[in-house]
Protein backbone atom coordinates (compact mmCIF):
# COMPACT_ATOMS: atom_id res chain seq x y z
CA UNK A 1 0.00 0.00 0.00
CA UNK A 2 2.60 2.35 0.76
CA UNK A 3 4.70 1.82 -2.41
CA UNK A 4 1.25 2.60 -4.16
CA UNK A 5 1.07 6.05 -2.30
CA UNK A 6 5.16 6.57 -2.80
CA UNK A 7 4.65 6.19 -6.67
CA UNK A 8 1.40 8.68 -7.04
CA UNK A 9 3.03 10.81 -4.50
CA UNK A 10 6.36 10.91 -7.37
CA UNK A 11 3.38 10.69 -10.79
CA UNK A 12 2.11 14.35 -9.04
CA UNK A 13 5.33 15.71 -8.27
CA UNK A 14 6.77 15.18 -11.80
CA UNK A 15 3.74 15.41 -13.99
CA UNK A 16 4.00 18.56 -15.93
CA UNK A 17 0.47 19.09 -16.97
CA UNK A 18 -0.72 19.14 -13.09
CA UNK A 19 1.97 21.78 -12.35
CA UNK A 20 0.65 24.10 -15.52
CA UNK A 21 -2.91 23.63 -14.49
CA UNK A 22 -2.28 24.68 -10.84
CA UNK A 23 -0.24 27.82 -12.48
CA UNK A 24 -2.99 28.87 -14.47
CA UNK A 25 -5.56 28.61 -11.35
CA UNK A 26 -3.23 30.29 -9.23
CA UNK A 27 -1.28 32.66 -11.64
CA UNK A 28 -4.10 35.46 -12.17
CA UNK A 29 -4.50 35.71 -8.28
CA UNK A 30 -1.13 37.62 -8.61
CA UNK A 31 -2.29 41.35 -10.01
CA UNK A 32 -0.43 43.00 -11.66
CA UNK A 33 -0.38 45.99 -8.61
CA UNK A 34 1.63 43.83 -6.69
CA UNK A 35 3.71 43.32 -9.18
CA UNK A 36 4.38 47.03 -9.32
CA UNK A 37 4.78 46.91 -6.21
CA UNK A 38 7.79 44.40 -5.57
CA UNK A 39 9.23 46.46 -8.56
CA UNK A 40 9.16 49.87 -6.93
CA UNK A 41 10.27 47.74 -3.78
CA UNK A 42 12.89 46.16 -5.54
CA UNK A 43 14.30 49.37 -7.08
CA UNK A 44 14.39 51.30 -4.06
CA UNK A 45 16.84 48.59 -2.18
CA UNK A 46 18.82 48.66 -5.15
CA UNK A 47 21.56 50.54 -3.80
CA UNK A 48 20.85 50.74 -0.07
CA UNK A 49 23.49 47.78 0.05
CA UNK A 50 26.23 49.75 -1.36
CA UNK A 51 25.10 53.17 0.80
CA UNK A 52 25.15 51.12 3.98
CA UNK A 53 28.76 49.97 3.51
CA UNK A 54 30.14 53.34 2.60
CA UNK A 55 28.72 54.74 5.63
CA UNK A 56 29.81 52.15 7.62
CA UNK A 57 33.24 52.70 6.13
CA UNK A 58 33.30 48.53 4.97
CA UNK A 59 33.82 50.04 1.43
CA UNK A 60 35.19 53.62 -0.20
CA UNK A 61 33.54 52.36 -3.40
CA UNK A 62 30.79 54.30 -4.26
CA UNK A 63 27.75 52.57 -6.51
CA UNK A 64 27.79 53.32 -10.23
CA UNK A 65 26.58 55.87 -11.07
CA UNK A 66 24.52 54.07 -14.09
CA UNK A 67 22.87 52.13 -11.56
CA UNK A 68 21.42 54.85 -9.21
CA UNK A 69 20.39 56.71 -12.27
CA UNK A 70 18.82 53.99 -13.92
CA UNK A 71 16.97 53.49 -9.97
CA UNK A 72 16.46 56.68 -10.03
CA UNK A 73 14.98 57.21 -13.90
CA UNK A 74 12.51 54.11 -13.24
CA UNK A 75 11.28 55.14 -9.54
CA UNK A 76 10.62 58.60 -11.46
CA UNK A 77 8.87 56.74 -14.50
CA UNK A 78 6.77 55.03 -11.69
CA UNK A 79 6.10 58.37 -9.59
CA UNK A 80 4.54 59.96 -12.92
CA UNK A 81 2.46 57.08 -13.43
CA UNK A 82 1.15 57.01 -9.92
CA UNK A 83 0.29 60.49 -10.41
CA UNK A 84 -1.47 60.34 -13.50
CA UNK A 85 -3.49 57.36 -12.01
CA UNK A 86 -3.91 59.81 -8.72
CA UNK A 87 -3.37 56.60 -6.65
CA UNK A 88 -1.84 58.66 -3.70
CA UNK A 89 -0.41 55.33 -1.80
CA UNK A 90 1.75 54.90 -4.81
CA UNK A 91 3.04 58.66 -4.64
CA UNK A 92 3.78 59.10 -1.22
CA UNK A 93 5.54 55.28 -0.82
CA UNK A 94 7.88 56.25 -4.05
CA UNK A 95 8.22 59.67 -2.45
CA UNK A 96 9.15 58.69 0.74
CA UNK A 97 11.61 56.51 -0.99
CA UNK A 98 13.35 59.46 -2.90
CA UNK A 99 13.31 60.85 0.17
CA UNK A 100 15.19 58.19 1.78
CA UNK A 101 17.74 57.40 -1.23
CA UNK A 102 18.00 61.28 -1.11
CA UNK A 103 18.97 61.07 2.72
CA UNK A 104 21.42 58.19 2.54
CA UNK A 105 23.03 60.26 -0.42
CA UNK A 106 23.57 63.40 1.32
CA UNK A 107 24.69 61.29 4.60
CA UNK A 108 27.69 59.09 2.40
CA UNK A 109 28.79 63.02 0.24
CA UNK A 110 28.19 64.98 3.67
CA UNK A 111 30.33 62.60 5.75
């Protein structure tokens, strides 16, 4: 009985077409708002790694400067867009954020 139970349990691990259909139940649950979320998220802690260690003097290497602009060009991009939609949650989290990049910035060149 129990080698009956081990071999389904392995047929539903491996068997491709159950793992697509639970996707596609469970896929559209996942909007895409909190997808813009984790990607304003994301961006912010982009370089709050490499800000931490210069103020904490583990590093003199500052982050490239391509890479906080690039942050910096796509929190923008999503600040406009928040606007336009006048979803105020969105603008004041990605403000606060600028505000907080902004802050760690003027703490590392201040120092």
């Amino acid at each position: 009985m129990t080698l009956e139970k081990l071999s389904k349990f392995a047929h539903d691990v491996f068997d491709l077409d159950l793992w697509v259909k639970n996707i596609k139940e469970h896929a559209p649950h996942v909007s895409a708002e909190t997808m813009g979320w984790v990607a304003v998220v994301l961006l912010h802690l982009a370089t709050i790694p490499t800000m931490l260690a210069v103020l904490t003097g583990l590093t003199e290497k500052m982050p490239p400067v391509d890479m906080v602009l690039f942050s910096w060009v796509g929190l923008f991009c999503f600040f406009l867009k928040a606007t336009i939609q006048k979803d105020l949650l969105n603008v004041v989290t990605i403000g606060f954020g600028f505000f907080c990049q902004a802050a760690l910035l003027a703490l590392i060149v201040f120092k």
